[in-house]
C-alpha atoms as a PDB file:
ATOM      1  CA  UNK A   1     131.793  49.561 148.597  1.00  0.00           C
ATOM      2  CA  UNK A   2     128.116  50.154 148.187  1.00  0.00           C
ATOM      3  CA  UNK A   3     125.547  52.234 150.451  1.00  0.00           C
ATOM      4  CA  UNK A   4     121.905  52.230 149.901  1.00  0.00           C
ATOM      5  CA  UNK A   5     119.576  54.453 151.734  1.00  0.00           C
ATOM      6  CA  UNK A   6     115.507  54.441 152.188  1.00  0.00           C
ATOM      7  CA  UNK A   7     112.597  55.449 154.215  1.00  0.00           C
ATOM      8  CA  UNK A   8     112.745  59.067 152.583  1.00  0.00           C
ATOM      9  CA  UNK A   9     109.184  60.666 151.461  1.00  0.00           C
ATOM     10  CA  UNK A  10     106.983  63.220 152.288  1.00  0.00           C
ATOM     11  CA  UNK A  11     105.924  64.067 156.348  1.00  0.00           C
ATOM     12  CA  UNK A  12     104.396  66.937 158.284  1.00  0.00           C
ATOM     13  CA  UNK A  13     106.116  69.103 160.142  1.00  0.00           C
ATOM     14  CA  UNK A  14     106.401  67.911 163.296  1.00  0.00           C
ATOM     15  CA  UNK A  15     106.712  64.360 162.038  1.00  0.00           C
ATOM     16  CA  UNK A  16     109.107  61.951 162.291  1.00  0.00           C
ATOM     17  CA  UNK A  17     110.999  59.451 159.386  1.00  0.00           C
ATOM     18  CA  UNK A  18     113.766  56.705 159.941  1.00  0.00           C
ATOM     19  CA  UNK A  19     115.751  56.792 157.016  1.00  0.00           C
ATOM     20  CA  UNK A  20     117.942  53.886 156.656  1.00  0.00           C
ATOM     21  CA  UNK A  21     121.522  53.147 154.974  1.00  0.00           C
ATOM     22  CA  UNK A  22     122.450  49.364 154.092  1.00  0.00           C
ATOM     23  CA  UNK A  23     126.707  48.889 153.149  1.00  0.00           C
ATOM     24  CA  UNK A  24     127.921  45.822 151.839  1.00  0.00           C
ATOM     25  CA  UNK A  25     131.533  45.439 149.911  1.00  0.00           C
ATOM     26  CA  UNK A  26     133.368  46.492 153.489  1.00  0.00           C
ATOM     27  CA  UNK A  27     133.805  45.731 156.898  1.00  0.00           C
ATOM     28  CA  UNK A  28     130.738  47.299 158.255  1.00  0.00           C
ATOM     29  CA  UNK A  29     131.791  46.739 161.775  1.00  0.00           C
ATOM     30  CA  UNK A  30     134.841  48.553 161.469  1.00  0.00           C
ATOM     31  CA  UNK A  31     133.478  51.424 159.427  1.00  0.00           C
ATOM     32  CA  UNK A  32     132.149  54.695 161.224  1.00  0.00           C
ATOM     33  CA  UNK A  33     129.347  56.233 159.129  1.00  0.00           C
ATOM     34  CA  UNK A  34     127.763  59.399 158.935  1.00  0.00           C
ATOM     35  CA  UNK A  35     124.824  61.196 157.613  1.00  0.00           C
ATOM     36  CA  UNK A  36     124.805  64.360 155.108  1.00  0.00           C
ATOM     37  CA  UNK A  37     122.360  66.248 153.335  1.00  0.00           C
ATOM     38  CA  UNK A  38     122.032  68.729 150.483  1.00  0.00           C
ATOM     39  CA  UNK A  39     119.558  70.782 148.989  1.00  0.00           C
ATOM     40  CA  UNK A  40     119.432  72.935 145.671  1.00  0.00           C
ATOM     41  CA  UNK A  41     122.416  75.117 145.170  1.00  0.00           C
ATOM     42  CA  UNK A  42     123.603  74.397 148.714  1.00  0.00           C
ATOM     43  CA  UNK A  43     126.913  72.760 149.980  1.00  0.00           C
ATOM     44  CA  UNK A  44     126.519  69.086 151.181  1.00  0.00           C
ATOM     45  CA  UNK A  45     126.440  69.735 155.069  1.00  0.00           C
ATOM     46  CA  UNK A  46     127.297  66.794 157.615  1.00  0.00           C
ATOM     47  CA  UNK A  47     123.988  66.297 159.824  1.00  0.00           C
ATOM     48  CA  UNK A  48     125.009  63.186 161.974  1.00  0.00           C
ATOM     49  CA  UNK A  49     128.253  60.767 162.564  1.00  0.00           C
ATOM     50  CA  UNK A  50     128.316  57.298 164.438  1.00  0.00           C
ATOM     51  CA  UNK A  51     131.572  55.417 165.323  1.00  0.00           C
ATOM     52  CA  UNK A  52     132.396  51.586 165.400  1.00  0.00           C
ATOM     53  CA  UNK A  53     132.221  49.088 167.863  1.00  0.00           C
ATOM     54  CA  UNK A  54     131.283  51.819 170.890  1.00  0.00           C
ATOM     55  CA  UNK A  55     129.069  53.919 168.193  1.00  0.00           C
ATOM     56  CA  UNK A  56     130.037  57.236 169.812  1.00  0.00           C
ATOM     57  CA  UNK A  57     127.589  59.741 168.002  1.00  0.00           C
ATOM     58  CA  UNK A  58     127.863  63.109 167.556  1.00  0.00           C
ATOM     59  CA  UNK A  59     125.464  65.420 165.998  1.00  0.00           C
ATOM     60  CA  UNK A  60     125.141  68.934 163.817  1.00  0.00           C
ATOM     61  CA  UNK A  61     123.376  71.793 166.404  1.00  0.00           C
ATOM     62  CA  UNK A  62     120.323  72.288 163.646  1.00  0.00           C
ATOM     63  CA  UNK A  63     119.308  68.253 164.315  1.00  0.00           C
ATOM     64  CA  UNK A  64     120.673  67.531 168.388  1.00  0.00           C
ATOM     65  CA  UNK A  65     117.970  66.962 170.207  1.00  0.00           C
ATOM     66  CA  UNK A  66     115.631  65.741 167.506  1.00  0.00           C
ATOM     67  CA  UNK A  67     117.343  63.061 165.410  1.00  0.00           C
ATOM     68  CA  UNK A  68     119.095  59.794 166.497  1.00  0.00           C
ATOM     69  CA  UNK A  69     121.669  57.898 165.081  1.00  0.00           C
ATOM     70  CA  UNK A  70     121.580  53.830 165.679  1.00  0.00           C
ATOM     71  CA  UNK A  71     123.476  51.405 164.281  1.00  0.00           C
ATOM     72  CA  UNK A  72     122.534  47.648 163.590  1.00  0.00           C
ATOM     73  CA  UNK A  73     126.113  45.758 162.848  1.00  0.00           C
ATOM     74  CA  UNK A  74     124.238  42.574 162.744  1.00  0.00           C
ATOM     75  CA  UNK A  75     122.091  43.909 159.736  1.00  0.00           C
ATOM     76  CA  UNK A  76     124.874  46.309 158.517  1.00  0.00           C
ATOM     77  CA  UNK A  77     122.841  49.077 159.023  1.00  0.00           C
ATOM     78  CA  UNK A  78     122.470  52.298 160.143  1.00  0.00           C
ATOM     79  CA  UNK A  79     119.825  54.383 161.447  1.00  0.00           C
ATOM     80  CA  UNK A  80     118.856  58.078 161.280  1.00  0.00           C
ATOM     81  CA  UNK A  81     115.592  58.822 163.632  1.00  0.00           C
ATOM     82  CA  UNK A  82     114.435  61.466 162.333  1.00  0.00           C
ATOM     83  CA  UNK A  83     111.848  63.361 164.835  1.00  0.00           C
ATOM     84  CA  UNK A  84     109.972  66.970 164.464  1.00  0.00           C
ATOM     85  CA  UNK A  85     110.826  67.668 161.825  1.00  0.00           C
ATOM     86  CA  UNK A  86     111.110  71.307 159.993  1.00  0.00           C
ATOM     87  CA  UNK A  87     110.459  72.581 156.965  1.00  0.00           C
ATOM     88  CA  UNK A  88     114.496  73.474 156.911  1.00  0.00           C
ATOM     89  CA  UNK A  89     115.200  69.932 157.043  1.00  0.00           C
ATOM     90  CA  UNK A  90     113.829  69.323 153.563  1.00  0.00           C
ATOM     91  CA  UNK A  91     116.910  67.599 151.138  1.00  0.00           C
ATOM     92  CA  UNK A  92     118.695  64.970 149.920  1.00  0.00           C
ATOM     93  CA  UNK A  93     119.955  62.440 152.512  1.00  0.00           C
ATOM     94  CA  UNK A  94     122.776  61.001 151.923  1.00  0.00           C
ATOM     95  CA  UNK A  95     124.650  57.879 154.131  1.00  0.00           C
ATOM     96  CA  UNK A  96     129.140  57.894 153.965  1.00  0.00           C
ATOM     97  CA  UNK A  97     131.468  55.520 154.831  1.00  0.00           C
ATOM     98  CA  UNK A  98     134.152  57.261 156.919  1.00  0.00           C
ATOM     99  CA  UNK A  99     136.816  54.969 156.442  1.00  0.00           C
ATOM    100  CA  UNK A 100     136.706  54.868 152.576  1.00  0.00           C
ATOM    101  CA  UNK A 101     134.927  57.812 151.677  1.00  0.00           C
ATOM    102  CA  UNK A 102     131.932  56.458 149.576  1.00  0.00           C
ATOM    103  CA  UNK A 103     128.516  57.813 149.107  1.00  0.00           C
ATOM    104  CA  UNK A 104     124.590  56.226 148.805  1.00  0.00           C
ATOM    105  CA  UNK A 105     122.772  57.749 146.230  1.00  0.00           C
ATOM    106  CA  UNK A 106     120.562  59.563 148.325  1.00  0.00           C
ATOM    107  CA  UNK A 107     116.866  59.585 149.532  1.00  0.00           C
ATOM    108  CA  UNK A 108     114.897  62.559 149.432  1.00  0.00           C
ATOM    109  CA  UNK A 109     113.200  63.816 152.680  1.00  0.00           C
ATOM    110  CA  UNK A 110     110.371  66.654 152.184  1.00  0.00           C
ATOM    111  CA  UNK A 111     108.798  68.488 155.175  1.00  0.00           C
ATOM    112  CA  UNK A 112     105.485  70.195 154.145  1.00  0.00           C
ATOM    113  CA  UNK A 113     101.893  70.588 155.095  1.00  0.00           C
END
């Protein structure tokens, strides 16, 4: 199982990112995902979840309203829109593969002016 996330970097606040999380090694279709994220001497907190072949999504209260989570089975992808954003949403982003368990490495997403 391997996850790989991108599109993390440095945005306004008020901005938006699409981060993105690419799985190989499993049956992607089959697989719900979610998204995480951590900062600094914080617990890992869940931020988003999509399910398989429906993709029912369900979201943390700090993010509903303002991010979106997509899914691309074709590509093996999925997709966290990430719209105005906070300062508080600075951290680590990190993709999961509910089924098995397994963690990306992470992309870092800062929110400064």
């Amino acid at each position: 199982v391997h996850l790989v996330e991108s599109g993390g970097g440095l945005v306004q606040p008020g901005g938006s990112l699409r981060l993105s999380c690419v799985g190989s090694g499993f049956s992607f279709t089959t697989s719900a995902m979610s998204w995480h994220r951590q900062v600094p001497g914080k617990e890992r907190e869940w931020v988003a979840e999509i399910g398989s072949v429906i993709g029912v999504t369900n979201y943390a209260d700090s993010v509903k309203g303002r991010f979106t989570i997509t899914r691309d089975d074709g590509k093996n992808t999925v997709y966290p829109q990430m719209n105005s954003l906070k300062p508080e949403d600075t951290a680590v982003y990190y993709c999961r593969n509910i089924v098995t368990g397994s963690w990306g490495q992470g992309t870092q997403v800062t929110v400064s002016s």
